[in-house]
Protein backbone atom coordinates (compact mmCIF):
# COMPACT_ATOMS: atom_id res chain seq x y z
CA UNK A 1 132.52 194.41 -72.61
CA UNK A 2 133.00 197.10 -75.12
CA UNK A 3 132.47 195.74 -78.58
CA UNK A 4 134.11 196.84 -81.74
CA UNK A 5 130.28 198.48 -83.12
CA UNK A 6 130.99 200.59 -79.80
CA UNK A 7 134.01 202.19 -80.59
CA UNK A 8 132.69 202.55 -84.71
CA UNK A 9 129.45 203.91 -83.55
CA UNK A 10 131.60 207.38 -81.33
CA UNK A 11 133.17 208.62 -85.11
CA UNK A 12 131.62 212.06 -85.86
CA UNK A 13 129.26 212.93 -88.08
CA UNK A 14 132.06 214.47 -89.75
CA UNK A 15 133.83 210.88 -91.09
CA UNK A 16 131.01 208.82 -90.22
CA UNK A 17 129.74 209.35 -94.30
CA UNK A 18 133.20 207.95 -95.09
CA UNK A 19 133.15 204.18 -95.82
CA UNK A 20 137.41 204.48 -96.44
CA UNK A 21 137.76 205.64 -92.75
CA UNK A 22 134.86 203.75 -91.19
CA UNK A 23 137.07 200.28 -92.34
CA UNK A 24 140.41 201.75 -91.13
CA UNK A 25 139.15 202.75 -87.83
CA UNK A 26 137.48 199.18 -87.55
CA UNK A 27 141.03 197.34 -89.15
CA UNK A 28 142.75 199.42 -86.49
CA UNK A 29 140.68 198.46 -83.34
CA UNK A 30 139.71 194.68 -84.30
CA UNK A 31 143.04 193.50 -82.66
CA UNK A 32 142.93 195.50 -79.82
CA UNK A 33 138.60 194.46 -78.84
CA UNK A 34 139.96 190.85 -80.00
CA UNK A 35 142.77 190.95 -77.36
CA UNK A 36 140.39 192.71 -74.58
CA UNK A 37 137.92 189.78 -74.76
CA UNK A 38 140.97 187.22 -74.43
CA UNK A 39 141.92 188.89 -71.35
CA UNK A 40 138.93 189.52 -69.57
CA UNK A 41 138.12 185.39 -70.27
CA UNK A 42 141.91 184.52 -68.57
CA UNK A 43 140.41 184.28 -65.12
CA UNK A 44 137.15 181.98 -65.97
CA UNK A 45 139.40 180.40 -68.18
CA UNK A 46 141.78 179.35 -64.96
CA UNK A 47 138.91 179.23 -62.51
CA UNK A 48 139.21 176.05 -60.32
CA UNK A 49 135.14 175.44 -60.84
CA UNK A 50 135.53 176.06 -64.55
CA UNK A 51 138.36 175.31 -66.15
CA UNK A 52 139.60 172.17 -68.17
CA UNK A 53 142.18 170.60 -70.26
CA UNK A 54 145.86 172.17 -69.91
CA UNK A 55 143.91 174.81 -68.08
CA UNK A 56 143.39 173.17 -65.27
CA UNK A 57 146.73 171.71 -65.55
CA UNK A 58 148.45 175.36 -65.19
CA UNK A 59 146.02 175.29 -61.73
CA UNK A 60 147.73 172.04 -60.73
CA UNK A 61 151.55 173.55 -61.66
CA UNK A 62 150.47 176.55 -59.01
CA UNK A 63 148.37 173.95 -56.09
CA UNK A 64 151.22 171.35 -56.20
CA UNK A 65 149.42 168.19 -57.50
CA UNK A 66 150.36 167.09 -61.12
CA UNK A 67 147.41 165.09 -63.31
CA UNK A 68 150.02 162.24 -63.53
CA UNK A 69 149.06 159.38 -61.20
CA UNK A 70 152.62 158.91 -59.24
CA UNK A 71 151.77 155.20 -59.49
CA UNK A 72 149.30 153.65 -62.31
CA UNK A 73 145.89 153.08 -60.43
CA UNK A 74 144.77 148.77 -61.74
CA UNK A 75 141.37 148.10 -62.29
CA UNK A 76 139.59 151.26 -62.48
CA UNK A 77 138.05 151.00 -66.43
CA UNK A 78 134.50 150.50 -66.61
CA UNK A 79 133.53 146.86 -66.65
CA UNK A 80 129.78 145.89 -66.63
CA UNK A 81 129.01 143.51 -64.08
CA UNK A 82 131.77 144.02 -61.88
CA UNK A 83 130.85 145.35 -58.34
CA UNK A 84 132.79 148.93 -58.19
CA UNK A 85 133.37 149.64 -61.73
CA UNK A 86 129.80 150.05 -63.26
CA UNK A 87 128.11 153.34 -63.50
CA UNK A 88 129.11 156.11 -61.89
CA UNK A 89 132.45 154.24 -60.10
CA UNK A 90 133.89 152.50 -63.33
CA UNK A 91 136.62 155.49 -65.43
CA UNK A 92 135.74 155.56 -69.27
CA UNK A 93 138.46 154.05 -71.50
CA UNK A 94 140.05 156.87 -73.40
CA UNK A 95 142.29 156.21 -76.95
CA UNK A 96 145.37 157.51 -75.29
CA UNK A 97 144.99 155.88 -72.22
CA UNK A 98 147.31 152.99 -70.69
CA UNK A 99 145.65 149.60 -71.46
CA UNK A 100 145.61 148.35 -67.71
CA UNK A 101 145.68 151.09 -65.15
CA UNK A 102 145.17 154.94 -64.83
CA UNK A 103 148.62 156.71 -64.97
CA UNK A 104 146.02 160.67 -66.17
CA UNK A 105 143.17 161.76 -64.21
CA UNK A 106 140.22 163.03 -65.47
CA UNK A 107 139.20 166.53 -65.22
CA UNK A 108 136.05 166.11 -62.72
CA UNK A 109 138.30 163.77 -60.93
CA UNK A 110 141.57 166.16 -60.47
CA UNK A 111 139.38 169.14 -59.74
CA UNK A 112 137.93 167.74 -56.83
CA UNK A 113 141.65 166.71 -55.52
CA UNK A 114 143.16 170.19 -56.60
CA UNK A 115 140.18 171.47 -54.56
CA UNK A 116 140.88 169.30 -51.61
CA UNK A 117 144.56 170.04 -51.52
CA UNK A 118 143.70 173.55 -51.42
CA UNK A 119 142.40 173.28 -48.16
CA UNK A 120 144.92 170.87 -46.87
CA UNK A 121 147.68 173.44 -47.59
CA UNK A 122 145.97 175.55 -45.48
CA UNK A 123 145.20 172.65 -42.61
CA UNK A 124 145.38 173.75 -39.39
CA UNK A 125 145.95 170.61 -38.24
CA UNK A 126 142.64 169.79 -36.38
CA UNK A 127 140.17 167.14 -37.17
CA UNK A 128 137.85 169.83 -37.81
CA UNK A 129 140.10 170.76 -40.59
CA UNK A 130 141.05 167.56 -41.69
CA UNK A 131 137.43 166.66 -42.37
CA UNK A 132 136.69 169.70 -44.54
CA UNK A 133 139.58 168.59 -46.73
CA UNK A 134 137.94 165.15 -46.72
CA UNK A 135 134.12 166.47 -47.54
CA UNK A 136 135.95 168.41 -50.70
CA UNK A 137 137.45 164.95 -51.95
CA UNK A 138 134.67 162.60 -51.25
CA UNK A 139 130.89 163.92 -52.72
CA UNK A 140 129.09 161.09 -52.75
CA UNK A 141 126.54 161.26 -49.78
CA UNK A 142 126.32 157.96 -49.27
CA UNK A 143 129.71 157.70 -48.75
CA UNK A 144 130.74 158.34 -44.95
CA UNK A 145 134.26 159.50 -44.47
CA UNK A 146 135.38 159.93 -40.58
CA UNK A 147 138.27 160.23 -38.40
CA UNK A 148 139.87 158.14 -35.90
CA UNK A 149 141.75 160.10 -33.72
CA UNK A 150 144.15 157.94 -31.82
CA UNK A 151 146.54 160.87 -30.96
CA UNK A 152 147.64 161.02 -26.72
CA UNK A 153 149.42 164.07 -25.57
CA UNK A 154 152.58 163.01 -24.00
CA UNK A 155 152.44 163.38 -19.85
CA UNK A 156 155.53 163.67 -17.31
CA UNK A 157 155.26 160.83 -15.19
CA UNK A 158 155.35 162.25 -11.54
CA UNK A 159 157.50 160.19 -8.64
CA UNK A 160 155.28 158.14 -5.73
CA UNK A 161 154.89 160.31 -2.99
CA UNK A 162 153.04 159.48 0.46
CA UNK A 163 149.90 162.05 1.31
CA UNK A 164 150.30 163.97 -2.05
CA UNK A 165 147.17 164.03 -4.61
CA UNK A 166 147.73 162.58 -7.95
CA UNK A 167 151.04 160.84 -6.64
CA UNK A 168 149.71 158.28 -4.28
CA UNK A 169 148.69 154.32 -5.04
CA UNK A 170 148.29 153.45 -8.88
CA UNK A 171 149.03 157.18 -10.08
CA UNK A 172 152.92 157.64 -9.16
CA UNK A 173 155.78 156.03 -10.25
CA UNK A 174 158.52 154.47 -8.63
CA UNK A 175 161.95 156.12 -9.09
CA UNK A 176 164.72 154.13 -10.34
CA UNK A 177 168.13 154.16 -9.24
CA UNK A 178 169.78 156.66 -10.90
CA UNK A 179 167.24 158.95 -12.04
CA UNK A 180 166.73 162.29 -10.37
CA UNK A 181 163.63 163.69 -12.65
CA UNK A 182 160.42 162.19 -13.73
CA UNK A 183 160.27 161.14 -17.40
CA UNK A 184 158.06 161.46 -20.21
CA UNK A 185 155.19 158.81 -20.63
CA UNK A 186 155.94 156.65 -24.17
CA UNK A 187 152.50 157.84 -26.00
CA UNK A 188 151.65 155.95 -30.03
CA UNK A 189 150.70 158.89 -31.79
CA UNK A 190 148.31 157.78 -34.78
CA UNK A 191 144.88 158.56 -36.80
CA UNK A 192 142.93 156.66 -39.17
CA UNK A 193 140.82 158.47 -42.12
CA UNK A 194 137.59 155.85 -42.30
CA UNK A 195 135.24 155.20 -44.72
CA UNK A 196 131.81 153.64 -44.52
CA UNK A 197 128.43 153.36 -46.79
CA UNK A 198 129.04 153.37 -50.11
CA UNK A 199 132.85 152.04 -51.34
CA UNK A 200 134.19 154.72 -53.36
CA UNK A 201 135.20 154.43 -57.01
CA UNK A 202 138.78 152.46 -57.30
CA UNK A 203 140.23 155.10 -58.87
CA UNK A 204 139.25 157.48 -55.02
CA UNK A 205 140.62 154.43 -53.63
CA UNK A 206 144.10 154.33 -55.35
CA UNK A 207 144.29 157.97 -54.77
CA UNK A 208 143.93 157.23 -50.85
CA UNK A 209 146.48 154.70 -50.90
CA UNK A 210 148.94 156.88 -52.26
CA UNK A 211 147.79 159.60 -49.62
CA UNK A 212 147.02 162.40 -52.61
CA UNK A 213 145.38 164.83 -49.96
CA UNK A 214 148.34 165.26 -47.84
CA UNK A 215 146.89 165.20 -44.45
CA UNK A 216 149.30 163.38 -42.91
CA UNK A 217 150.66 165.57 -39.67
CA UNK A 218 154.20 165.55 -38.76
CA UNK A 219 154.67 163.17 -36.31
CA UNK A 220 151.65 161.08 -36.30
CA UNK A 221 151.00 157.74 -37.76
CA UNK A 222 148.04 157.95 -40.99
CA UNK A 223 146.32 154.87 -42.04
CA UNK A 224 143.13 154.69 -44.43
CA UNK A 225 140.78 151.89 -43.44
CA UNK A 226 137.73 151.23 -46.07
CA UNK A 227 134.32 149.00 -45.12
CA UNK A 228 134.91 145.71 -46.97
CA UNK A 229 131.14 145.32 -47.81
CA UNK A 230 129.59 147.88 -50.29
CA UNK A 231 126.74 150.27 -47.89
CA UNK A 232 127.73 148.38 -45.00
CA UNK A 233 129.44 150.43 -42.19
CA UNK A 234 133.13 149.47 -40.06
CA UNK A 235 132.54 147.11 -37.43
CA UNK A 236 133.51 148.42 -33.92
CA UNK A 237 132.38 147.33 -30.47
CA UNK A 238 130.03 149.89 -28.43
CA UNK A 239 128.85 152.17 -31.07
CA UNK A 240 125.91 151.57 -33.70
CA UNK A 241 125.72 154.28 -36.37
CA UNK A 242 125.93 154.58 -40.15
CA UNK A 243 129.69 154.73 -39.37
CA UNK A 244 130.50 152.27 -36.72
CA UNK A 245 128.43 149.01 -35.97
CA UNK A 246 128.70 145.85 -34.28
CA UNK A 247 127.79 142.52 -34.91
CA UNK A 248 125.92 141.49 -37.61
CA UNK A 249 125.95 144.96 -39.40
CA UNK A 250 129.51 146.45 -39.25
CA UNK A 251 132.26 144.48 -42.01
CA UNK A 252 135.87 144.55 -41.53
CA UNK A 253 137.81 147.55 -42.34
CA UNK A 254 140.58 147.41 -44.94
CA UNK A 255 143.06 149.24 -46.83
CA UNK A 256 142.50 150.82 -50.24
CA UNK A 257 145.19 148.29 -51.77
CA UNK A 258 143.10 145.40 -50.43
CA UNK A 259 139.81 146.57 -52.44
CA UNK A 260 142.16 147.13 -55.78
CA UNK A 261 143.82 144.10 -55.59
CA UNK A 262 140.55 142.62 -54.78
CA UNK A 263 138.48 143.76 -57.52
């Protein structure tokens, strides 16, 4: 960045003797070095890693999101002694804040969603996809976030026909009366975002039951289902991971609203 010494050190020899035209040449160009350095910091000043205050507000105005909770988030202040709302879950108390629930995010906290809604406005709709929106939201590695992909793709339903592979016993159906063409199998399209390990702050949690990220495909039934028991993972039959256990180890899962209202 060219400073103002710069452009006072190129006057010639000629005026350079001349304290009179030194100070007008420096009164003339302050403005102008002032306004070049308030330019070139507009960009870092807007960056999506950097930015704060109203700053990162204007990034919210152009992403979509607003700072405004749609719907006050209860019991996410910091409490000590209070499982989910000590250090590092628990939202300080600000002056200005409401005096029972969150209606403003925090900065760190609406960064990370601008940043996650970033990539779900450019979701291309796979669970690939969905989970790199879900990695951006939720940083906490001992928090496991996973998804349930219930989705069937819809399949004609071919006619029983004697001698003909794939339309014999147990795989055709009968034609009713009435009916000249096969019809379309009745399929319940749904998917569940999961999340094991550690139980994410309540204020994460009100954010996921008011489905913040957007990831919610046309069509297709969305339902967020949280471990019950802090560190614990889901309980499911025929799997034992750090997501899905069985007896003994996996808790139930629950919604979002059920850990809020619980707390």
């Amino acid at each position: 960045m060219v400073t103002l010494a710069d452009y006072v050190g190129r006057i010639t020899p000629w005026q350079s003797g001349h304290p009179k035209f030194t100070a007008t040449v420096s009164g003339t160009l302050d403005p102008v070095v002032a306004a070049k350095v308030v330019v070139a910091a507009i960009p870092g000043a807007y960056d999506l890693d950097t930015a704060v205050g109203t700053q990162l507000d204007v990034d919210g105005e152009w992403i979509g999101p607003s700072r405004r909770v749609p719907v006050p988030i209860p019991n996410a202040w910091f409490a000590w002694a209070t499982p989910g709302r000590g250090w590092g879950q628990g939202v300080w108390k600000q002056p200005s804040s409401q005096r029972f629930a969150i209606s403003l995010l925090d900065d760190e906290t609406y960064r990370r969603l601008l940043k996650a809604v970033v990539l779900a406005n450019r979701w291309d709709g796979t669970v690939p996809g969905a989970q790199e929106v879900l990695d951006a939201f939720f940083v906490d590695p001992e928090t496991y976030v996973f998804i349930q992909d219930k989705g069937q793709v819809p399949f004609p339903r071919t006619t029983f026909a004697w001698a003909t592979p794939g339309r014999g016993w147990g795989q055709g159906s009968w034609r009713a009366d009435g009916i000249r063409k096969p019809n379309i199998g009745t399929v319940n399209v749904a998917m569940s975002i999961c999340v094991a390990g550690k139980i994410p702050p309540p204020i994460l949690l009100g954010l996921l039951g008011q489905n913040a990220l957007r990831l919610k495909p046309a069509g297709v039934d969305l339902a967020y289902r949280i471990t019950s028991v802090d560190r614990k993972p889901i309980f499911g039959f025929g799997v034992q991971n750090k997501y899905i256990s069985g007896w003994g180890k996996g808790a139930w899962a629950v919604s979002p609203e059920y850990l809020l209202n619980k707390a």
